[in-house]
C-alpha atoms as a PDB file:
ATOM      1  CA  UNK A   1      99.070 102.265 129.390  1.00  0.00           C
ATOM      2  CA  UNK A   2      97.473  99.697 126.764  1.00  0.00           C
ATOM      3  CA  UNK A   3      93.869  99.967 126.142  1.00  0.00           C
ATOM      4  CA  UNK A   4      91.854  96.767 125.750  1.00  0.00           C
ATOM      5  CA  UNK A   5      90.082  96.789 122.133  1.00  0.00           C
ATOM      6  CA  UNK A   6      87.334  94.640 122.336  1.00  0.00           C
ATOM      7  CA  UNK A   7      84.495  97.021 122.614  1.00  0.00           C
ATOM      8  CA  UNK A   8      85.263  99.188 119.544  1.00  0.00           C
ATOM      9  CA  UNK A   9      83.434 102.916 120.185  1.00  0.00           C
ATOM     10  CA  UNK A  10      80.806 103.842 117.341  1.00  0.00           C
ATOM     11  CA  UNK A  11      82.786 106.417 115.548  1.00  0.00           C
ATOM     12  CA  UNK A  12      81.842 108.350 111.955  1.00  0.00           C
ATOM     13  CA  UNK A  13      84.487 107.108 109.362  1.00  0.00           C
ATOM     14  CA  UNK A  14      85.642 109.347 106.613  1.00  0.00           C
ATOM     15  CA  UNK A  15      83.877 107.451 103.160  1.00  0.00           C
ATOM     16  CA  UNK A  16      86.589 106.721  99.828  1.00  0.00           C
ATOM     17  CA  UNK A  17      84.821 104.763  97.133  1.00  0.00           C
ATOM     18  CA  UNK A  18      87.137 102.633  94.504  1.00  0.00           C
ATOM     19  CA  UNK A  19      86.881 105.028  91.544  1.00  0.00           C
ATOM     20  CA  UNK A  20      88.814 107.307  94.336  1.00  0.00           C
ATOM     21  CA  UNK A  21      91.295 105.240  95.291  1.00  0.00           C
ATOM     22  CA  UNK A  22      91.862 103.850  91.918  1.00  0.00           C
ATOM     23  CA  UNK A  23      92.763 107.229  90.851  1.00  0.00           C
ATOM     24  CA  UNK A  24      95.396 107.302  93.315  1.00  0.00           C
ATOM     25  CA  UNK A  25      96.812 103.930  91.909  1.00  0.00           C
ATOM     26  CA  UNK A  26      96.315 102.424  95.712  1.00  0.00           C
ATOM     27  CA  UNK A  27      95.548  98.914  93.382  1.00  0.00           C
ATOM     28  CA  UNK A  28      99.116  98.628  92.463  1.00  0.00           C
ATOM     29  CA  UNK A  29     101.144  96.065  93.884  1.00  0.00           C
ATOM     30  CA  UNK A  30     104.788  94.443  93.560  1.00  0.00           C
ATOM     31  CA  UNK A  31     105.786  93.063  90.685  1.00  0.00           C
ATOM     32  CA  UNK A  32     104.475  89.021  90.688  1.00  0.00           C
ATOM     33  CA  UNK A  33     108.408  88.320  90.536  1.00  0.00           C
ATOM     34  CA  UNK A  34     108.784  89.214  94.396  1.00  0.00           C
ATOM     35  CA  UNK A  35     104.709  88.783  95.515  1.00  0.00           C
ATOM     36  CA  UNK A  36     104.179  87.385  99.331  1.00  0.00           C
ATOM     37  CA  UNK A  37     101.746  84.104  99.177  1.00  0.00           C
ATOM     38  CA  UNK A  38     100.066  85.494 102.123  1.00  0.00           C
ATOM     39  CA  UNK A  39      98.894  88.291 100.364  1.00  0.00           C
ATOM     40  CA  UNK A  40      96.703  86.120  97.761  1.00  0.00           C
ATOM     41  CA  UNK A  41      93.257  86.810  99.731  1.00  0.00           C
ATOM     42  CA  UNK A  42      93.738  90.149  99.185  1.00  0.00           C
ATOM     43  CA  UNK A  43      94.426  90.528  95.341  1.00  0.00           C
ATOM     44  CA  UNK A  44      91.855  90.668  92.319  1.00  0.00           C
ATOM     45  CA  UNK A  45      94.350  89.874  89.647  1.00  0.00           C
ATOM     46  CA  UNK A  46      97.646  89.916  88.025  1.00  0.00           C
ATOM     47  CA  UNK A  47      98.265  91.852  84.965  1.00  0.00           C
ATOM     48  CA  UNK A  48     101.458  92.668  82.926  1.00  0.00           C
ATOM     49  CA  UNK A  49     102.774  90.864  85.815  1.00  0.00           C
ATOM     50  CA  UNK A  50     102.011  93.168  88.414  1.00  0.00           C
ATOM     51  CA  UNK A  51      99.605  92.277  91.642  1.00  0.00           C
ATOM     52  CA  UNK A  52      96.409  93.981  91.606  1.00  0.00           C
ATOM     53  CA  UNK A  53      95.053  94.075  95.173  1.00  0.00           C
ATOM     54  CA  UNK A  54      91.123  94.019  95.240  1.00  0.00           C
ATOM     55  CA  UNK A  55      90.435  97.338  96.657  1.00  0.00           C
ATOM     56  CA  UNK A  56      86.887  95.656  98.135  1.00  0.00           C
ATOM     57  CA  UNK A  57      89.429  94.078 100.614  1.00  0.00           C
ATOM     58  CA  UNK A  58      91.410  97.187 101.145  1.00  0.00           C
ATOM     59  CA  UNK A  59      88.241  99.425 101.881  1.00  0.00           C
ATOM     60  CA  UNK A  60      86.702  96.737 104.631  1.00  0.00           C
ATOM     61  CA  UNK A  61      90.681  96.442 105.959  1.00  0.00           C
ATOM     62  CA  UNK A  62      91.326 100.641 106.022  1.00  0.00           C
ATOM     63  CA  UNK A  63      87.745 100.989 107.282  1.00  0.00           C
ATOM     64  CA  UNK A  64      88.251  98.566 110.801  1.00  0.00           C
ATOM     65  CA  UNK A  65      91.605  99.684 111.467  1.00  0.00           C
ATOM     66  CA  UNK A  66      90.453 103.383 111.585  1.00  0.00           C
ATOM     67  CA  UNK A  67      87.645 102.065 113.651  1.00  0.00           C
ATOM     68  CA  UNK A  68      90.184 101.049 116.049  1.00  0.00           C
ATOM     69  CA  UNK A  69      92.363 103.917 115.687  1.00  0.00           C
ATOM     70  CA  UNK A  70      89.505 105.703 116.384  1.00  0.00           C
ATOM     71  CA  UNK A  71      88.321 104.052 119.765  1.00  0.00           C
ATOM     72  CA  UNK A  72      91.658 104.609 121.196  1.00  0.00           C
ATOM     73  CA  UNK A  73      91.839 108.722 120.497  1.00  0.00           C
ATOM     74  CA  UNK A  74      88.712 108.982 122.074  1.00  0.00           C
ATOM     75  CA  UNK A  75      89.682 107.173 124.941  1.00  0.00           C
ATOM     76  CA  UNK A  76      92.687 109.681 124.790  1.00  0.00           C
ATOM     77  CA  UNK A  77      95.043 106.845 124.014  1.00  0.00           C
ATOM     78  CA  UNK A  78      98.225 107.661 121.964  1.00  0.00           C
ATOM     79  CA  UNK A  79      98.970 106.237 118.845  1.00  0.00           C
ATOM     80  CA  UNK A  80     102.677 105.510 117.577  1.00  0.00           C
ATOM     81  CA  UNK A  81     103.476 106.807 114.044  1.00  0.00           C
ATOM     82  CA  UNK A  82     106.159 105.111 112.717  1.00  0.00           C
ATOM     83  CA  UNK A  83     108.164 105.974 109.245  1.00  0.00           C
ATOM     84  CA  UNK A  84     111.520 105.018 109.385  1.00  0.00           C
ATOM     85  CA  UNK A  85     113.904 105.129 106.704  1.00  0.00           C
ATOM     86  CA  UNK A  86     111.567 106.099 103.308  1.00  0.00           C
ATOM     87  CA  UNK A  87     113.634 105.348 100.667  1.00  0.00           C
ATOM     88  CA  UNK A  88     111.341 107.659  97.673  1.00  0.00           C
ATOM     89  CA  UNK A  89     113.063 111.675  98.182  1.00  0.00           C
ATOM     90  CA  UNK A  90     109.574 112.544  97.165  1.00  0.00           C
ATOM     91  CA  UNK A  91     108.056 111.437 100.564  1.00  0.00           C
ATOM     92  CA  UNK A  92     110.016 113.114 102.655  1.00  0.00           C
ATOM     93  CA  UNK A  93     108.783 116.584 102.655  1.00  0.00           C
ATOM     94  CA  UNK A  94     105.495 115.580 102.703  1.00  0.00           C
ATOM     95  CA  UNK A  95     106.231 113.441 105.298  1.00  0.00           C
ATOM     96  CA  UNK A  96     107.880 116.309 107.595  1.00  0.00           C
ATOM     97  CA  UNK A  97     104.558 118.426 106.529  1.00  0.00           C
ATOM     98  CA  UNK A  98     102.372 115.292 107.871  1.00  0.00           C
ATOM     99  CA  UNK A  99     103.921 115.350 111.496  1.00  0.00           C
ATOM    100  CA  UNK A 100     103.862 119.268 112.244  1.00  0.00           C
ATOM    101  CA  UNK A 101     100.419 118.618 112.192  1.00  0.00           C
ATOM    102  CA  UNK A 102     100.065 114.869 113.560  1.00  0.00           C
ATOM    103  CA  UNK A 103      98.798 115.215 117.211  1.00  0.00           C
ATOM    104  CA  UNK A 104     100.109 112.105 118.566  1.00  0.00           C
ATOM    105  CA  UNK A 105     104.112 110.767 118.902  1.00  0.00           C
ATOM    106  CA  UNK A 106     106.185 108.968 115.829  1.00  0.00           C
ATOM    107  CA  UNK A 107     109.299 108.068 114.847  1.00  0.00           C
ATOM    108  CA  UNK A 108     110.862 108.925 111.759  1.00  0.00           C
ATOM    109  CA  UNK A 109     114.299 109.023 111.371  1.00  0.00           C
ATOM    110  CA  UNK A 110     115.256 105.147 112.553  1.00  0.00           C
ATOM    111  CA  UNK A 111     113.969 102.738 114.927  1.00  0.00           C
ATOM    112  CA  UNK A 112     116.919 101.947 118.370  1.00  0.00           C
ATOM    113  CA  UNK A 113     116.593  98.525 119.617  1.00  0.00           C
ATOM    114  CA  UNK A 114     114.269  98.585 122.705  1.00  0.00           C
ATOM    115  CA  UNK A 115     112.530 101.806 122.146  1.00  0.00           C
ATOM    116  CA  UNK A 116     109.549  99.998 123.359  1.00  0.00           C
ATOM    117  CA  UNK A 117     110.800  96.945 125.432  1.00  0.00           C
ATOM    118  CA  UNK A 118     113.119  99.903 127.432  1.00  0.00           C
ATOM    119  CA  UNK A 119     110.534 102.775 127.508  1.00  0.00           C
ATOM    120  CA  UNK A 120     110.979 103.415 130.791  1.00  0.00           C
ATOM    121  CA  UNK A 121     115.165 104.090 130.763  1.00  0.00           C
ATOM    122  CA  UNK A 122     114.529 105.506 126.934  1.00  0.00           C
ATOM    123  CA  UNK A 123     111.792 108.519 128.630  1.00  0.00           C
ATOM    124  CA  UNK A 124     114.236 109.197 131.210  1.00  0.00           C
ATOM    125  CA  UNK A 125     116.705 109.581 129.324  1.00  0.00           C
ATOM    126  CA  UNK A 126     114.972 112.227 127.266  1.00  0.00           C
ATOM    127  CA  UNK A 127     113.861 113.995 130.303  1.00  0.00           C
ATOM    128  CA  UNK A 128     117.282 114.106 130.997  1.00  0.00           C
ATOM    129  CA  UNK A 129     118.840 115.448 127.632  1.00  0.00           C
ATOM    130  CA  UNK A 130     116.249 117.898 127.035  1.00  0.00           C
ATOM    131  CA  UNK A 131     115.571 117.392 123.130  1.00  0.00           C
ATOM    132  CA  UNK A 132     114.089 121.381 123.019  1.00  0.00           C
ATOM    133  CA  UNK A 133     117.729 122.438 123.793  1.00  0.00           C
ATOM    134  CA  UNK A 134     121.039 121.738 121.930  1.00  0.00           C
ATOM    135  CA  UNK A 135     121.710 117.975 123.239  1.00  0.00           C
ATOM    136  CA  UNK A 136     123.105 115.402 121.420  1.00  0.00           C
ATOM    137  CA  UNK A 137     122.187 115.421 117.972  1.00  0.00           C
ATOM    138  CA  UNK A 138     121.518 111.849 117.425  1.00  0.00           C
ATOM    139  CA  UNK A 139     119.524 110.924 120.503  1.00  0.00           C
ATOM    140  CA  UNK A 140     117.709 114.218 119.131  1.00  0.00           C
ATOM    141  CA  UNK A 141     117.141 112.480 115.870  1.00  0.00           C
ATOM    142  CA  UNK A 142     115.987 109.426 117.198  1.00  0.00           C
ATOM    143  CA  UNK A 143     113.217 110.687 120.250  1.00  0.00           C
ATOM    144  CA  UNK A 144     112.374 114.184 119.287  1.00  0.00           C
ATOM    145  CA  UNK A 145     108.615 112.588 117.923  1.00  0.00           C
ATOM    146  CA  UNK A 146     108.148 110.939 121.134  1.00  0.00           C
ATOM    147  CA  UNK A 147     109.366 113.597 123.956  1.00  0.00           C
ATOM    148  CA  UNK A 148     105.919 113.997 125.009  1.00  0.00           C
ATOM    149  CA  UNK A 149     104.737 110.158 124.857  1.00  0.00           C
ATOM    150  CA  UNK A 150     105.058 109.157 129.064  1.00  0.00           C
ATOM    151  CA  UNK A 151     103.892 105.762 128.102  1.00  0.00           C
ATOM    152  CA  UNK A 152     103.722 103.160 125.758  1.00  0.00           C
ATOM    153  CA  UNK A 153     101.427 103.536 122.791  1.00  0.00           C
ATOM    154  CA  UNK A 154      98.244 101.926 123.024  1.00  0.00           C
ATOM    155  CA  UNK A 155      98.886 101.288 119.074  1.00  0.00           C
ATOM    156  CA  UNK A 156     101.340 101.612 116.285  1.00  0.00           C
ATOM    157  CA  UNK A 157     100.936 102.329 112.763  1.00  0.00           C
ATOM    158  CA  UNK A 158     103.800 101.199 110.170  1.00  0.00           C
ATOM    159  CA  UNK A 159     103.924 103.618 107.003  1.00  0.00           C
ATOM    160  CA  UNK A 160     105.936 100.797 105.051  1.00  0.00           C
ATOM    161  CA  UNK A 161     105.681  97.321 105.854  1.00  0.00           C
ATOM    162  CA  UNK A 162     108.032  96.842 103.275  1.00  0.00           C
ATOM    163  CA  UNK A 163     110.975  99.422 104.500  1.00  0.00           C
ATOM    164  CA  UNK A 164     113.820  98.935 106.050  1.00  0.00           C
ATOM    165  CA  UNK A 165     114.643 100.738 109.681  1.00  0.00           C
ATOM    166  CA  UNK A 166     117.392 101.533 111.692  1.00  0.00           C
ATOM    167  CA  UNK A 167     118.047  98.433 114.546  1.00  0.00           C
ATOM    168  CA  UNK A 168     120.604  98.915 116.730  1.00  0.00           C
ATOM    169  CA  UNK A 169     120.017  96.470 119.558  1.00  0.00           C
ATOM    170  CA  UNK A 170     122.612  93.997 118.257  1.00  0.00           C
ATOM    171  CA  UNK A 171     125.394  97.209 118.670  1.00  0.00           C
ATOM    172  CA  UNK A 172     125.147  97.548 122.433  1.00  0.00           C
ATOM    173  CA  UNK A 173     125.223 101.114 122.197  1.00  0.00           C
ATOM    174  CA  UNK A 174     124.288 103.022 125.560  1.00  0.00           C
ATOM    175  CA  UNK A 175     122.216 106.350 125.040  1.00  0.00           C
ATOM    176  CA  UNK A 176     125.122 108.256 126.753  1.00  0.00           C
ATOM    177  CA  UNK A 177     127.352 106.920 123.337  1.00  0.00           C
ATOM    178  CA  UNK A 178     124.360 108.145 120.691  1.00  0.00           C
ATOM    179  CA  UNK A 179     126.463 111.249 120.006  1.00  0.00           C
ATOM    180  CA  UNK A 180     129.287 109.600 118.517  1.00  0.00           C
ATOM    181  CA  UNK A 181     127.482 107.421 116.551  1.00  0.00           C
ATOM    182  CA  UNK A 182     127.229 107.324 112.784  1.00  0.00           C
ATOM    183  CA  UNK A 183     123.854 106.535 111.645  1.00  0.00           C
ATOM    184  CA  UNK A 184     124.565 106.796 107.908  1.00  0.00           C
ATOM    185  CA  UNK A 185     126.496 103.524 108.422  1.00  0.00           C
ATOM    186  CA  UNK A 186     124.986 100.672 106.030  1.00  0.00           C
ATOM    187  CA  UNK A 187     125.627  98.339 108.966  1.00  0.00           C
ATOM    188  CA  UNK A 188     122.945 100.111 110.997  1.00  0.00           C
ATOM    189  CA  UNK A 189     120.474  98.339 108.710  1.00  0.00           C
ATOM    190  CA  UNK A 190     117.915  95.762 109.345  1.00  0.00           C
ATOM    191  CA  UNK A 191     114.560  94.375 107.978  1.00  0.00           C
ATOM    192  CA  UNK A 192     111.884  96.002 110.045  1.00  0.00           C
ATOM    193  CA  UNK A 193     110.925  92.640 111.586  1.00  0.00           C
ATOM    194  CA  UNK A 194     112.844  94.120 114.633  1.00  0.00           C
ATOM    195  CA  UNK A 195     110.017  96.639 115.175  1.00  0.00           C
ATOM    196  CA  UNK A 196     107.193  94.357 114.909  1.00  0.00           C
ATOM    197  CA  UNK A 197     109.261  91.791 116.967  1.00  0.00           C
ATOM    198  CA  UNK A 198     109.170  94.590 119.721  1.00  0.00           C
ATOM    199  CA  UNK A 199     105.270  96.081 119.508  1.00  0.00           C
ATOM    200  CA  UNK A 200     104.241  92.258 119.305  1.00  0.00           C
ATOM    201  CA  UNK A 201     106.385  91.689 123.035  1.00  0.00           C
ATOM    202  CA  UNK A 202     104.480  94.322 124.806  1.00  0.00           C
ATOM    203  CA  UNK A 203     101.439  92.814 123.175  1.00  0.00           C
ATOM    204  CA  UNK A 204     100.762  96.427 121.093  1.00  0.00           C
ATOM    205  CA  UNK A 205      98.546  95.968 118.149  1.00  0.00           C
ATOM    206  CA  UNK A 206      99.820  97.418 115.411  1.00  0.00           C
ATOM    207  CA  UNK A 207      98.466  99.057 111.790  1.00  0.00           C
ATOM    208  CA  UNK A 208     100.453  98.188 108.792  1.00  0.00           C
ATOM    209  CA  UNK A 209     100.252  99.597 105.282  1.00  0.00           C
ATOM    210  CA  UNK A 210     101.722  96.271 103.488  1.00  0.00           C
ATOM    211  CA  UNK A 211     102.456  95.873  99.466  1.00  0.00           C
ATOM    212  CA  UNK A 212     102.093  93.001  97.685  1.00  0.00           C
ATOM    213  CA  UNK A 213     105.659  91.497  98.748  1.00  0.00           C
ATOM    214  CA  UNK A 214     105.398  92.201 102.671  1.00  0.00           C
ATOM    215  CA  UNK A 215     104.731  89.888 105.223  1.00  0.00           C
ATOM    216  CA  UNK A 216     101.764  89.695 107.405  1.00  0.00           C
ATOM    217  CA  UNK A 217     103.520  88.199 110.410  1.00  0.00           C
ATOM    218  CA  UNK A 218     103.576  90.812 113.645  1.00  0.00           C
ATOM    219  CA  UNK A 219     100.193  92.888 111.867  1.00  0.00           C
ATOM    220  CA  UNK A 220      97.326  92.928 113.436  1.00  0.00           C
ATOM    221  CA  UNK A 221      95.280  95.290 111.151  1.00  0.00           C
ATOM    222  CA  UNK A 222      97.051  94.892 107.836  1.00  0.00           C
ATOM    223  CA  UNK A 223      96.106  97.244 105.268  1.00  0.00           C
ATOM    224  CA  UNK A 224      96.930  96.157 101.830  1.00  0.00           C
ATOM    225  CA  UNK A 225      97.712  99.159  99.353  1.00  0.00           C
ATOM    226  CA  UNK A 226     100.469 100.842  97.244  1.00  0.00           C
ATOM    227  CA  UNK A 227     103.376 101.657  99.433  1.00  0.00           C
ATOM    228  CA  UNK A 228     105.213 104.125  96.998  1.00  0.00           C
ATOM    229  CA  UNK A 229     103.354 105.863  95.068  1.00  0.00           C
ATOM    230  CA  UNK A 230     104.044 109.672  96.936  1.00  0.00           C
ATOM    231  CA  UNK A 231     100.019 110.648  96.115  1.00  0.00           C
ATOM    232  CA  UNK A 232      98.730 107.262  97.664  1.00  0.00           C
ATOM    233  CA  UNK A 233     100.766 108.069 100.803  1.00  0.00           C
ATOM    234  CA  UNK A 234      99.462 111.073 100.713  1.00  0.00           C
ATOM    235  CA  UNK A 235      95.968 109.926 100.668  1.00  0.00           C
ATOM    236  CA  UNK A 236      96.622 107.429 103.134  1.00  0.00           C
ATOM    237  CA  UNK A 237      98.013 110.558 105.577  1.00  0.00           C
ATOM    238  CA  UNK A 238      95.142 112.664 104.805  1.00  0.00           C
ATOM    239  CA  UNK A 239      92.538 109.986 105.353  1.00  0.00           C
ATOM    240  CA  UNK A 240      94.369 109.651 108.700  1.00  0.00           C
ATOM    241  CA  UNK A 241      94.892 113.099 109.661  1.00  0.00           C
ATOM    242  CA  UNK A 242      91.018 113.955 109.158  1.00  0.00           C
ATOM    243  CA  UNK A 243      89.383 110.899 110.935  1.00  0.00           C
ATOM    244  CA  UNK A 244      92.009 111.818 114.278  1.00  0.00           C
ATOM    245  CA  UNK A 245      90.945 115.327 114.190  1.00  0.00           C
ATOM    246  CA  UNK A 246      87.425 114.516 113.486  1.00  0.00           C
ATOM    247  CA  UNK A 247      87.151 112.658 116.719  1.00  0.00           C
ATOM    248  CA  UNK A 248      89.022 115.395 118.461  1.00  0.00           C
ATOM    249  CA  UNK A 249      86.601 117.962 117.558  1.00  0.00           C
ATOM    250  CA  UNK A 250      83.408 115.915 117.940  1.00  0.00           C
ATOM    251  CA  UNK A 251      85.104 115.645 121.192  1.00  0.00           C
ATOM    252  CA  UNK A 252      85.719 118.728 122.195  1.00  0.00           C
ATOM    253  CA  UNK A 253      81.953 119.699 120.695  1.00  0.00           C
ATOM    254  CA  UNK A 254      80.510 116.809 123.034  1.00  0.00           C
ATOM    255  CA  UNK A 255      82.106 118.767 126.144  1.00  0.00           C
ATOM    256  CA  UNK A 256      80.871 122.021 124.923  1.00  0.00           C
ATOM    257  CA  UNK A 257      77.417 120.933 124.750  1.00  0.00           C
ATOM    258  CA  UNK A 258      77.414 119.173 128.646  1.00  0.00           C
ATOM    259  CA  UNK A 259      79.261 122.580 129.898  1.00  0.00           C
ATOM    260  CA  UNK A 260      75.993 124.328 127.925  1.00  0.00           C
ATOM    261  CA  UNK A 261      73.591 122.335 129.410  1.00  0.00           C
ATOM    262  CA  UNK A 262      75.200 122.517 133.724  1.00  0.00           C
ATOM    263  CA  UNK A 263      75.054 126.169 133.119  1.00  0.00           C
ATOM    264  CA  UNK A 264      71.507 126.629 132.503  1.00  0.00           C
END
């Protein structure tokens, strides 16, 4: 199911000045050696040769793209979380913290060719395997965040531009042989162009937290920020986490009062 965006709902949006996020270092970019040319509109400066994005940009970018994210949970839409492969140890338990609480599906241990463009074989065959008993472990690892999503997301966000994911579609591997297969395997590695390739085929808009070095092709809300400093992506993930439930419980508030007001 794939919402249409073009009438955004009038949500409330969880304020962050500069001073904030320049605390967090959310201004730091690459280092000019590897910087993206497509990236110039949003940057202030360089200095000691690293890319300072101007956070004026970044505020107005974060800002619409939780606008949409927004309009899409109210319309009880899901939203794809995606955070495959994070390279920095430091991420990864607060990552793991971040989804026992995230209300909507994701994907974090690596990204199988046509997890989107073959939803509809990939959901059967986790109905099939059952990921809340003892089935194959890697086909576990893979679709446990999205046993509950019956259709395609109605948006994506991308942790890390940047990172590298897990893209098996050129290994013809069936589900049935996920068992077997070893997914600590350099060769299992590919740029993550495959997963914007796939979101952009099923015409799914997609949210993208992007450094200075990443490339703005397959984004349709970029979001230009620090991508590795662990209290930035925390930030980011907080910031997140509070506008989603915010909506939730205005929500759920909204259908309190109506129920208040038919029983009188």
């Amino acid at each position: 199911m794939i919402m249409k965006h073009s009438k955004i709902v009038k949500v409330p949006i969880i304020s962050f000045t500069i001073n904030q996020l320049l605390k967090y270092g959310v201004h730091l970019g690459n280092s000019t050696i590897k910087w993206n040319p497509q990236l110039s509109a949003y940057l202030y400066c360089f200095r000691l040769n690293i890319c300072i994005f101007n956070l004026k940009h970044t505020i107005l970018l974060f800002r619409r793209a939780l606008l949409v994210l927004s309009a899409i949970i109210k319309q009880k839409g899901y939203v794809l979380f995606v955070a495959s492969n994070v390279q920095n140890k430091h991420l990864i338990p607060l990552l793991t913290n971040f989804l026992k609480v995230w209300p909507h599906p994701y994907i974090k241990h690596g990204w199988l060719g046509g997890t989107i463009t073959s939803w509809n074989k990939n959901y059967l065959a986790i109905k099939k395997y059952d990921l809340n008993k003892k089935s194959k472990k890697s086909l576990k690892l893979l679709f446990h965040g999205l046993s509950k999503m019956k259709y395609l997301p109605d948006a994506a966000i991308l942790l890390n531009v940047q990172e590298d994911t897990y893209n098996l579609s050129s290994k013809n591997i069936s589900l049935n042989d996920l068992g077997t297969t070893d997914f600590s395997s350099k060769n299992y590695f590919a740029k993550n162009v495959a997963i914007k390739n796939e979101l952009m085929k099923v015409k799914i808009p997609t949210v993208g937290f992007i450094n200075s070095a990443a490339s703005l092709n397959g984004i349709t809300y970029p979001i230009p920020v620090n991508t590795y400093y662990p209290s930035a992506i925390m930030l980011y993930l907080n910031i997140l986490l509070y506008t989603f439930k915010d909506v939730i419980s205005r929500q759920k508030l909204k259908k309190k009062k109506k129920l208040n007001l038919l029983l009188k």
